[in-house]
C-alpha atoms as a PDB file:
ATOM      1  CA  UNK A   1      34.759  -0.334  25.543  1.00  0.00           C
ATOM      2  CA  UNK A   2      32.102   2.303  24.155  1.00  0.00           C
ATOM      3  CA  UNK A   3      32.492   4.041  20.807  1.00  0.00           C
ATOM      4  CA  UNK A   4      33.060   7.322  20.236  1.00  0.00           C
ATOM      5  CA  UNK A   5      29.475   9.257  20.408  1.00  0.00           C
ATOM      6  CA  UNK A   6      29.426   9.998  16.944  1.00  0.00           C
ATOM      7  CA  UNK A   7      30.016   5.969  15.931  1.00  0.00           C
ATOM      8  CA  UNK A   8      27.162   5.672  19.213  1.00  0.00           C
ATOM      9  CA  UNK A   9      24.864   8.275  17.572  1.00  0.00           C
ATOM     10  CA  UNK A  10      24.776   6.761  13.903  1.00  0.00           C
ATOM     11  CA  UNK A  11      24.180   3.291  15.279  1.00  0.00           C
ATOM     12  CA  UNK A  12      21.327   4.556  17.135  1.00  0.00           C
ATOM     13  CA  UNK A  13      19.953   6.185  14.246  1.00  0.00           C
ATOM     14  CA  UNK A  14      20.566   2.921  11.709  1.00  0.00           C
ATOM     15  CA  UNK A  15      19.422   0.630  14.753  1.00  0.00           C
ATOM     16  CA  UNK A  16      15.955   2.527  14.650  1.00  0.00           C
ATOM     17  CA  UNK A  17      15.167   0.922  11.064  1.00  0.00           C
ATOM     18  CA  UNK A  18      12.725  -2.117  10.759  1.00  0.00           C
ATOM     19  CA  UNK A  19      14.580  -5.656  11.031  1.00  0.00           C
ATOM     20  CA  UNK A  20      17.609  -3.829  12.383  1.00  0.00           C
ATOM     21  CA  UNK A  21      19.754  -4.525  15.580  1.00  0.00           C
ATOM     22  CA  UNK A  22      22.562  -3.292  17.514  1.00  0.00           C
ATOM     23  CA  UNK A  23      25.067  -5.925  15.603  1.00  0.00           C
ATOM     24  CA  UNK A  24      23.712  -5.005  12.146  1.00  0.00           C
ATOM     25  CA  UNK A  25      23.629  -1.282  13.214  1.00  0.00           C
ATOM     26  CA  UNK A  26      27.271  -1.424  14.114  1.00  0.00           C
ATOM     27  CA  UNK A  27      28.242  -3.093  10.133  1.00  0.00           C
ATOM     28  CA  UNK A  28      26.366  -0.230   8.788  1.00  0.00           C
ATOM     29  CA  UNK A  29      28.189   2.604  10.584  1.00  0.00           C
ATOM     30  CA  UNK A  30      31.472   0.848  10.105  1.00  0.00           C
ATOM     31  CA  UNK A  31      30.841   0.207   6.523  1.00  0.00           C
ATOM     32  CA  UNK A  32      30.228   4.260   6.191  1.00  0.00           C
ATOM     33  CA  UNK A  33      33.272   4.867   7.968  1.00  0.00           C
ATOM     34  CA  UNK A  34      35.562   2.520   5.842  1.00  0.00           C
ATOM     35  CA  UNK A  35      34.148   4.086   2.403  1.00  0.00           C
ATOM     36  CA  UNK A  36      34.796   7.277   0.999  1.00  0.00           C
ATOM     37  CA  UNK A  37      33.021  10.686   1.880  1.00  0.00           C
ATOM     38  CA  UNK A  38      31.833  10.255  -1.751  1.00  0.00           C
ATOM     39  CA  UNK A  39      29.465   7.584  -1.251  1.00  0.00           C
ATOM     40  CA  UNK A  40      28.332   8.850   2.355  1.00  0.00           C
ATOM     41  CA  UNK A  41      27.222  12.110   1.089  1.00  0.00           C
ATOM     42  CA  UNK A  42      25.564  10.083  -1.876  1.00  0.00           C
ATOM     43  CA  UNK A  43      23.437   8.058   1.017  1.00  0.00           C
ATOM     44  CA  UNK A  44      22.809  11.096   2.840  1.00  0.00           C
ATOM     45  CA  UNK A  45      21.293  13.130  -0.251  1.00  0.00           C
ATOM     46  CA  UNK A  46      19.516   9.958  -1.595  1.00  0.00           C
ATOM     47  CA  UNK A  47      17.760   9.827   1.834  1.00  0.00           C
ATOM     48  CA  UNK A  48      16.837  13.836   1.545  1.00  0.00           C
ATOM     49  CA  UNK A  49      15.938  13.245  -1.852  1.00  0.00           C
ATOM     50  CA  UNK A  50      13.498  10.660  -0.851  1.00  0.00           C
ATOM     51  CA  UNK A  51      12.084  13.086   1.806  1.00  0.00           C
ATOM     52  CA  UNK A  52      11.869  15.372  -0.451  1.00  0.00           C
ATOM     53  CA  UNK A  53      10.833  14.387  -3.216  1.00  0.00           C
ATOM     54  CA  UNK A  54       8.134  11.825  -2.796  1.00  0.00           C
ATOM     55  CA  UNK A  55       4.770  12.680  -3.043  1.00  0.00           C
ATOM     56  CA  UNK A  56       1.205  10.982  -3.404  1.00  0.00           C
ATOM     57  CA  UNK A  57      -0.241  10.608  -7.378  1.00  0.00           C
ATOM     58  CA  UNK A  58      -3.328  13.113  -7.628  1.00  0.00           C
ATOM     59  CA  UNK A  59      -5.341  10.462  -8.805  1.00  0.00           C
ATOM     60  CA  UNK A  60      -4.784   7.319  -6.597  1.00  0.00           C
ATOM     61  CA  UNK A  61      -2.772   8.208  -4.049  1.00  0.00           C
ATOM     62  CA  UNK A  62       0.306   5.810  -4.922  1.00  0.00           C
ATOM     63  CA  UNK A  63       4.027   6.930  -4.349  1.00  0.00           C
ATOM     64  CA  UNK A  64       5.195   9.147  -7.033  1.00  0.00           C
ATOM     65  CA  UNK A  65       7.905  11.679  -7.714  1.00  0.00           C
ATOM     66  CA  UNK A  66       5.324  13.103 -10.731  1.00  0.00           C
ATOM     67  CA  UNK A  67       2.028  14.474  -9.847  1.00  0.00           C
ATOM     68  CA  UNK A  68       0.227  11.334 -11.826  1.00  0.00           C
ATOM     69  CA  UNK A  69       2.293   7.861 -11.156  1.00  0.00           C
ATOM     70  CA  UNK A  70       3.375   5.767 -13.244  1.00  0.00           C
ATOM     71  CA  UNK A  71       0.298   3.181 -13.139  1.00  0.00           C
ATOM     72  CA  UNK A  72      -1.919   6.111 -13.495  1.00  0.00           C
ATOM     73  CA  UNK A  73       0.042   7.460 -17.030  1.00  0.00           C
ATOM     74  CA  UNK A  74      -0.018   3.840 -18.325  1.00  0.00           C
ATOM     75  CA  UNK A  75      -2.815   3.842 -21.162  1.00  0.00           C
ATOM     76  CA  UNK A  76      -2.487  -0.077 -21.986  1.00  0.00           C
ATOM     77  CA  UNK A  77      -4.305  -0.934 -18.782  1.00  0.00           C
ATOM     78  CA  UNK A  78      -7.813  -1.378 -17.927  1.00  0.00           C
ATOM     79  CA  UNK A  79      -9.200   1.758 -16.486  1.00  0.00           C
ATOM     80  CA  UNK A  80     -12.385   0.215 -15.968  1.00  0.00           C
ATOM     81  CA  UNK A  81     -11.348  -1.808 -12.703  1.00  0.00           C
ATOM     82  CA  UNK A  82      -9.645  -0.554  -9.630  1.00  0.00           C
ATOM     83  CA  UNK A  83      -8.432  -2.342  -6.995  1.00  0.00           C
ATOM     84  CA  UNK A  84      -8.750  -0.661  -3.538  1.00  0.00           C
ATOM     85  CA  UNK A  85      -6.035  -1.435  -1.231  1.00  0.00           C
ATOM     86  CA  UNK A  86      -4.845   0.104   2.478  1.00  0.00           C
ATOM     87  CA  UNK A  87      -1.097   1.365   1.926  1.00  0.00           C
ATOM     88  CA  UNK A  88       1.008   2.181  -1.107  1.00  0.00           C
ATOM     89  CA  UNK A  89       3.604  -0.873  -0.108  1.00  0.00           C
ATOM     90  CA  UNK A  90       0.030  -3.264  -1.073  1.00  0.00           C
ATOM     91  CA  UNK A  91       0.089  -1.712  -4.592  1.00  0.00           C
ATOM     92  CA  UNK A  92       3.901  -2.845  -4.995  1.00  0.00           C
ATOM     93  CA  UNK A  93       2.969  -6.496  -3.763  1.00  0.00           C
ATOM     94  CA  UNK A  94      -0.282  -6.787  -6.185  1.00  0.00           C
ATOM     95  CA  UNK A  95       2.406  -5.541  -9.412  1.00  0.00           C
ATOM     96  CA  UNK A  96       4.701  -8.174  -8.518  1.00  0.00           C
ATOM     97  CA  UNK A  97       2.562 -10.717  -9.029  1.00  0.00           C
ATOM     98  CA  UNK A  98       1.689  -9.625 -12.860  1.00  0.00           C
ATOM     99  CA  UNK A  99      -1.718 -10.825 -12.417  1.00  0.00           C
ATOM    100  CA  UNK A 100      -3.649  -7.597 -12.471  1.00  0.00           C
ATOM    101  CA  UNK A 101      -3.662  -4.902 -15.236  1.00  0.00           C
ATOM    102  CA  UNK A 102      -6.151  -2.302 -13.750  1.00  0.00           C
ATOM    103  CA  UNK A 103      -5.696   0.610 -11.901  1.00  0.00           C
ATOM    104  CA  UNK A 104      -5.354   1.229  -8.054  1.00  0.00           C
ATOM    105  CA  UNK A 105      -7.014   3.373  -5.091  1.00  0.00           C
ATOM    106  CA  UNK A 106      -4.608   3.613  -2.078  1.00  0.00           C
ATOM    107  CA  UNK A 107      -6.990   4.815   1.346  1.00  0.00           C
ATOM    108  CA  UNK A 108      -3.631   5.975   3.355  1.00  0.00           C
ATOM    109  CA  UNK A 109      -5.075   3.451   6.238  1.00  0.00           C
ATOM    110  CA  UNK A 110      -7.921   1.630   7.556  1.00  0.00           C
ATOM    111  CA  UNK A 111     -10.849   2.069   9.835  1.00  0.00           C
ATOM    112  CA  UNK A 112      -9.608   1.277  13.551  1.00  0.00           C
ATOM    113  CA  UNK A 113     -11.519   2.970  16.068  1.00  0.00           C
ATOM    114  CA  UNK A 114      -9.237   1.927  18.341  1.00  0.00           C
ATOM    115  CA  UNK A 115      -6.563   4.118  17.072  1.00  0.00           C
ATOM    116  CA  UNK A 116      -8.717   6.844  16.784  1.00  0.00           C
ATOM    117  CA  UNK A 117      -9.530   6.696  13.142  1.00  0.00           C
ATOM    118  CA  UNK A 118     -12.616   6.785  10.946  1.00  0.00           C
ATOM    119  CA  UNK A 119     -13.924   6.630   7.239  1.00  0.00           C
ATOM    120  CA  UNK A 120     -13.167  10.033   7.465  1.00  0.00           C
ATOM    121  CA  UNK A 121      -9.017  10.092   7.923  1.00  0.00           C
ATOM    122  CA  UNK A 122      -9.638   7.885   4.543  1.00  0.00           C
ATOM    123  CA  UNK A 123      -9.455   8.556   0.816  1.00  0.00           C
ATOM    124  CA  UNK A 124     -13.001   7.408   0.695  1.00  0.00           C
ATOM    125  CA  UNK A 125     -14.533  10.597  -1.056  1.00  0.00           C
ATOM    126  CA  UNK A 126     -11.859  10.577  -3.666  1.00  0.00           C
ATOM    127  CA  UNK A 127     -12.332   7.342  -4.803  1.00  0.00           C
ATOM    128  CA  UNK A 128     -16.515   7.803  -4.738  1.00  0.00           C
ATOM    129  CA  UNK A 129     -16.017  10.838  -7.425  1.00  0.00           C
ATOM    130  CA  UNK A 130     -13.200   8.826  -9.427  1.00  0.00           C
ATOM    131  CA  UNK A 131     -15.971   5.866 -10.107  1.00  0.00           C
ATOM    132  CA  UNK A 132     -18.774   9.250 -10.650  1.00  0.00           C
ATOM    133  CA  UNK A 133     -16.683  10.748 -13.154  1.00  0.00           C
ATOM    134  CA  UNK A 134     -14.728   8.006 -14.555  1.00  0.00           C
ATOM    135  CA  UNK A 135     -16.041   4.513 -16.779  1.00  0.00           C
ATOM    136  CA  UNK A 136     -15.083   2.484 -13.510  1.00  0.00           C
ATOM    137  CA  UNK A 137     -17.314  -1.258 -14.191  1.00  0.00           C
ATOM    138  CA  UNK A 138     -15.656  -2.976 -10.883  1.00  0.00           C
ATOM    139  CA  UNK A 139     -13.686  -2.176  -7.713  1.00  0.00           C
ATOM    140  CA  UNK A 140     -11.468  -5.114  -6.267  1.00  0.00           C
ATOM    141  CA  UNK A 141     -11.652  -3.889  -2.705  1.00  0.00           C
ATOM    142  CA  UNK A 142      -7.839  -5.300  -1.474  1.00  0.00           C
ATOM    143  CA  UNK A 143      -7.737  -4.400   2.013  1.00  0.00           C
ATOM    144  CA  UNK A 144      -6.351  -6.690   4.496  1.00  0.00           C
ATOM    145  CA  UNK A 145      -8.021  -9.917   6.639  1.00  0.00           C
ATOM    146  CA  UNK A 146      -7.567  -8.638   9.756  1.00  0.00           C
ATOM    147  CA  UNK A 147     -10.539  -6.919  11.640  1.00  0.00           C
ATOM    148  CA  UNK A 148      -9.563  -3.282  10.600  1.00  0.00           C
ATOM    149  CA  UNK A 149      -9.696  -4.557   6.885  1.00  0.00           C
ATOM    150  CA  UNK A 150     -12.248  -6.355   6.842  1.00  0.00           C
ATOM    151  CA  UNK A 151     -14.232  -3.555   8.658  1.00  0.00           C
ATOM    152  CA  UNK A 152     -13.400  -0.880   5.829  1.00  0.00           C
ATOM    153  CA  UNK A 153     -14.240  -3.371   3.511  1.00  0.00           C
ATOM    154  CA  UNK A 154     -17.863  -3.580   4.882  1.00  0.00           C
ATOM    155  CA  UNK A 155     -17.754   0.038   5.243  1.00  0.00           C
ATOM    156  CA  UNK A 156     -16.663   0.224   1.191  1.00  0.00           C
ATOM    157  CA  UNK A 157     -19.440  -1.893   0.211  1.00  0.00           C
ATOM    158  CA  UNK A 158     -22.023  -0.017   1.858  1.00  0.00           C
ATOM    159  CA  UNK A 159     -20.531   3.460   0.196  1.00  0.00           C
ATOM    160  CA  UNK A 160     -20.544   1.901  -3.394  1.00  0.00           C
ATOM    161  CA  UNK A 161     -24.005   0.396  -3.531  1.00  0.00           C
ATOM    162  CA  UNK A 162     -25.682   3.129  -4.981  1.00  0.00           C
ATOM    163  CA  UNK A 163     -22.785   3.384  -7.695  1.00  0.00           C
ATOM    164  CA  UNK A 164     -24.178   0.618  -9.378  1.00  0.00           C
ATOM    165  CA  UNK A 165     -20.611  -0.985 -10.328  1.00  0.00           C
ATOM    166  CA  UNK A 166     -19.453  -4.593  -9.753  1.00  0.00           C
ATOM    167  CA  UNK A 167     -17.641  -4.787  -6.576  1.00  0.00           C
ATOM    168  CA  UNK A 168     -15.968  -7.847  -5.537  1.00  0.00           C
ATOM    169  CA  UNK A 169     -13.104  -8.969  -2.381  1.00  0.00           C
ATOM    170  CA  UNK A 170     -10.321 -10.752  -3.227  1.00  0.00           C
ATOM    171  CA  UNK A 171     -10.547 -14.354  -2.603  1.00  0.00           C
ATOM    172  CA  UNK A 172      -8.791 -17.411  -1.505  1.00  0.00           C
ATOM    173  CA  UNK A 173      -5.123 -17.820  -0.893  1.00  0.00           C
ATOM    174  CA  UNK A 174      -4.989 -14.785   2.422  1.00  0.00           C
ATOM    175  CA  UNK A 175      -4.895 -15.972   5.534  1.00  0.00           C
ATOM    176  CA  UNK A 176      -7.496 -14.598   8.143  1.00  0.00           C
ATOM    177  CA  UNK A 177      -5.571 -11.447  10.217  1.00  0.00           C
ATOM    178  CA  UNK A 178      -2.756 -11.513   7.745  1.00  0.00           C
ATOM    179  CA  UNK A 179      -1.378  -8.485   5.744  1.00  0.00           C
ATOM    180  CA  UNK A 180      -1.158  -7.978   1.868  1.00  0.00           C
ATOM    181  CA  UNK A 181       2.102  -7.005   1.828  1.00  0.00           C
ATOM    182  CA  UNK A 182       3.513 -10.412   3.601  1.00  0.00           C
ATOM    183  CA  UNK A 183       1.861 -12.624   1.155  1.00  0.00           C
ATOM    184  CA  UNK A 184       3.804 -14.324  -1.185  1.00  0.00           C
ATOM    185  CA  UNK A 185       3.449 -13.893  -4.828  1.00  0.00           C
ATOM    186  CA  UNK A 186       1.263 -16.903  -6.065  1.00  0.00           C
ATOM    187  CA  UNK A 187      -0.544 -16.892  -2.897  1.00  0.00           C
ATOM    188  CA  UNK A 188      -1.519 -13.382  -3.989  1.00  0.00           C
ATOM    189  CA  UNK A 189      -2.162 -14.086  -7.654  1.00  0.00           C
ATOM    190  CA  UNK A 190      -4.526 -16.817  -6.426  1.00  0.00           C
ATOM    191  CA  UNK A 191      -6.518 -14.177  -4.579  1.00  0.00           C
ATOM    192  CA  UNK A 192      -6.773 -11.664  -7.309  1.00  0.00           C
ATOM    193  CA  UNK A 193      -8.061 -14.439 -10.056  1.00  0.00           C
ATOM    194  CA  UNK A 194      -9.987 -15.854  -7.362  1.00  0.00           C
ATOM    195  CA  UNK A 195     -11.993 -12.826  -6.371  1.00  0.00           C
ATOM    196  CA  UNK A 196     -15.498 -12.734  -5.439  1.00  0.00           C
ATOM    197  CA  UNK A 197     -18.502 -10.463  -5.844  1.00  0.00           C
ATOM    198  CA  UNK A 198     -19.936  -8.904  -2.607  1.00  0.00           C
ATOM    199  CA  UNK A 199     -23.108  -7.676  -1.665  1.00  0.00           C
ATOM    200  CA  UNK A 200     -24.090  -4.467   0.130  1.00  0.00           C
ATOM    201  CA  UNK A 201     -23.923  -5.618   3.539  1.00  0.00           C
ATOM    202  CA  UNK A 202     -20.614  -7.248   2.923  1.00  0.00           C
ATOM    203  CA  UNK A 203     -21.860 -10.854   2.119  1.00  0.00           C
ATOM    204  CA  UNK A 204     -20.617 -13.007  -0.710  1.00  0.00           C
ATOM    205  CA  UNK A 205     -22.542 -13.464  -3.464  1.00  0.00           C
ATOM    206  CA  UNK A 206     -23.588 -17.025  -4.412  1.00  0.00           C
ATOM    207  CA  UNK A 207     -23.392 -17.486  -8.128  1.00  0.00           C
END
């Protein structure tokens, strides 16, 4: 027996979402439909809100509903280290851990010339006249370990030399090809204490 097409359409809609399937699509719609207007039209404008409202911080590029984010605004923490990472969801993963009190650079992406995109379609240039202006000593670069990361993170390395500040790659604990925002949270701690200074071509530096 099919559903009626506006049960079919929502479930569509729902089943579209990451991690979601046809069973799980049909609780959500159902659990709308048992619940008062009230809270669906809360959902609705909650979504719209988020749409809406959202926006990238000025300075780093984070999710924010204020110009400057909340990291950004926070005086107590040390605005002489930023850690570069690829996607504002890699910025949430690093705070959970509580193991770094710097600030961030997001680059909205990597470089994957398969996909078409370059060191151009990145924040690069923004985070080049943040460490110019700015008292910036080191920059974690924080991208993933999979080839497009690791490839930006070469790319990085070459841009900062001239900068003269420290810039290291986080360490152990990340799995080759895996994603920051997957790792767990000690595994993650481990690899911001256990960063590691780089040299221009991208090579770790024996100390």
């Amino acid at each position: 027996m099919a559903y009626p097409k506006l049960i079919e359409k929502l479930m569509e809609q729902f089943a579209k979402l990451p991690g979601v399937g046809r069973r799980s699509a049909e609780r959500m719609a159902f659990w709308i439909l048992n619940h008062p207007r009230e809270e669906a039209q809360e959902l609705a404008d909650s979504i719209l809100k988020l749409k809406d409202g959202l926006r990238f911080c000025r300075i780093c590029n984070n999710l924010s509903d204020t110009e400057i984010c909340l990291i950004c605004s926070d005086t107590n923490r040390d605005e002489g280290t930023v850690c570069v990472v690829e996607d504002p969801k890699d910025v949430f993963a690093i705070e959970r851990t509580g193991s770094y009190r710097g600030h961030y650079h997001v680059l909205l992406g990597t470089i994957a010339p398969a996909e078409g995109r370059g060191p151009e379609d990145l924040k690069i240039p923004q985070l080049l006249n943040r460490i110019s202006s700015t008292q910036i000593r080191e920059v974690v670069i924080a991208t993933d370990a999979d080839n497009e990361g690791e490839m930006t993170a070469l790319y990085l390395t070459k841009q900062l030399k001239s900068t003269g500040v420290k810039i290291s790659r986080i360490g152990l604990g990340i799995p080759v090809g895996s994603s920051l925002e997957f790792a767990d949270m000690s595994t993650l701690s481990m690899s911001l204490k256990a960063r590691r200074p780089i040299g221009s071509l991208g090579e770790e530096i024996q100390e």
